[in-house]
Protein backbone atom coordinates (compact mmCIF):
# COMPACT_ATOMS: atom_id res chain seq x y z
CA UNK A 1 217.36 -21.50 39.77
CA UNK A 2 217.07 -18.57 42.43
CA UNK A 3 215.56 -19.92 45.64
CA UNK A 4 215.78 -16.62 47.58
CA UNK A 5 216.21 -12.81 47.43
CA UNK A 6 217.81 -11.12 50.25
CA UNK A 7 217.10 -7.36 49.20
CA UNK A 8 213.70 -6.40 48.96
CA UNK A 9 213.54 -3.87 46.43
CA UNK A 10 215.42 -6.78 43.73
CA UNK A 11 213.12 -9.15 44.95
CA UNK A 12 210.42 -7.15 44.33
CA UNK A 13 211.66 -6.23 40.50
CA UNK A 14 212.43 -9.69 39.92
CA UNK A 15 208.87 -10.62 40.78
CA UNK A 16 207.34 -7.65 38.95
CA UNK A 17 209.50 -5.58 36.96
CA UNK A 18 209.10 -2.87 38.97
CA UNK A 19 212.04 -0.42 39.95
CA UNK A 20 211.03 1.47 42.82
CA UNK A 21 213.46 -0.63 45.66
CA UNK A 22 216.56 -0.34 43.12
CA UNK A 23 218.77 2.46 41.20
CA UNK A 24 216.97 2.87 37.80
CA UNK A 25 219.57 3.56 35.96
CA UNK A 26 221.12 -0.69 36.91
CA UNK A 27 217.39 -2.06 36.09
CA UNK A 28 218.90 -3.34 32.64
CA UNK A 29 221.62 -5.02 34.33
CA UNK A 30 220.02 -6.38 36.90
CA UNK A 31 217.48 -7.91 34.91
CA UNK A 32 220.13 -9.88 32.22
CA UNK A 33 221.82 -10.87 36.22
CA UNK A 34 218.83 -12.98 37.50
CA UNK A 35 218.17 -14.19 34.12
CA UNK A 36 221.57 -15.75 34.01
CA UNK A 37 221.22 -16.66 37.73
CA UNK A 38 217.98 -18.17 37.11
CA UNK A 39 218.92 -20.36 34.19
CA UNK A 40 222.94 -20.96 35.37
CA UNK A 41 223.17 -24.83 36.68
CA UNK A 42 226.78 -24.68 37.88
CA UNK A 43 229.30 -21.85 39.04
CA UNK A 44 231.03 -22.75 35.77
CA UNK A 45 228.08 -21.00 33.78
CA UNK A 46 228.35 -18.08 35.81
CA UNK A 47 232.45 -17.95 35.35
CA UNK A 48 231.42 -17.79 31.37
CA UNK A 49 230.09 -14.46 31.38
CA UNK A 50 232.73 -12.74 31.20
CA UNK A 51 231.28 -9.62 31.20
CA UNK A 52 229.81 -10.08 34.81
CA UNK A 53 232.54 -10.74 36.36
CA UNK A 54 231.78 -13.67 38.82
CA UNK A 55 234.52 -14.08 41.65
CA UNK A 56 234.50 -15.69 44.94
CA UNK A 57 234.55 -13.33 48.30
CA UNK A 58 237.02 -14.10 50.76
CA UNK A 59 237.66 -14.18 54.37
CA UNK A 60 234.13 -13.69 56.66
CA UNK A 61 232.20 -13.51 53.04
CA UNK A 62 233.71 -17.18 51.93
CA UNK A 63 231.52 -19.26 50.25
CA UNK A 64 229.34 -16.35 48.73
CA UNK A 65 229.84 -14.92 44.92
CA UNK A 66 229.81 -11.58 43.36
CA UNK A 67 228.83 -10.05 39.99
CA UNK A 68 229.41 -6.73 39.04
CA UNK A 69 226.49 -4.84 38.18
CA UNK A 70 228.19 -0.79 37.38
CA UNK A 71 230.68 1.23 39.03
CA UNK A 72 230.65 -0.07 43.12
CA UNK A 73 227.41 -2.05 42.81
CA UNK A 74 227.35 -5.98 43.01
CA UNK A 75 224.99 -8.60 43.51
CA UNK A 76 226.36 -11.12 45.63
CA UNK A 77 224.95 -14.92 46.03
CA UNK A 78 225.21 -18.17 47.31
CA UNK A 79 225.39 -20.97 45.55
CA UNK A 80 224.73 -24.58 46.13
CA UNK A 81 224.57 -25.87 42.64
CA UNK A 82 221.61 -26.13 40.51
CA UNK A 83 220.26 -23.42 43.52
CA UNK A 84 221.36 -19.80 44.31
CA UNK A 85 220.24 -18.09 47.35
CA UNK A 86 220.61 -15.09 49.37
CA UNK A 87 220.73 -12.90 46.03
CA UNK A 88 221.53 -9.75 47.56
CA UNK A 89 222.20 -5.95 45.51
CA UNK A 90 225.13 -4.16 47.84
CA UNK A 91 226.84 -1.17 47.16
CA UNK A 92 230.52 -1.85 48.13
CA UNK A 93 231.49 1.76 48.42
């Protein structure tokens, strides 16, 4: 279950579909990513999709996760299982 949503324009097209706070073009994405962060219950569910491409961060970023959304963006969470917070869209490049 997603507790909280760091970036505004993702929390606002989780909430309401709309894509005016994020790149249109990862709107697909982004929306199978908080389904499967809404309905994962352990990091283990998240390591199953392949295809997203859950890792942990390291050094100052320890303890938070990333998924890859396309090309250098990621959405990167906390977890503290059933719960993610901080849900946050970056672009690493």
């Amino acid at each position: 279950m997603i507790i909280s949503i760091k970036h505004k324009g993702l929390r606002k097209f989780a909430e309401t579909g709309k894509t005016s706070g994020i790149p249109q073009q990862l709107s697909q994405r982004l929306k199978l990513i908080l389904t499967a962060l809404s309905t994962a219950t352990t990091l283990q569910d998240m390591m199953d999709l392949k295809a997203l491409r859950c890792h942990p961060l390291k050094g100052d970023r320890q303890g938070e996760y990333s998924l890859e959304v396309n090309g250098n963006w990621r959405v990167v969470f906390k977890l503290e299982e059933p719960n993610v917070f901080d849900v946050d869209l970056e672009d690493y490049h």
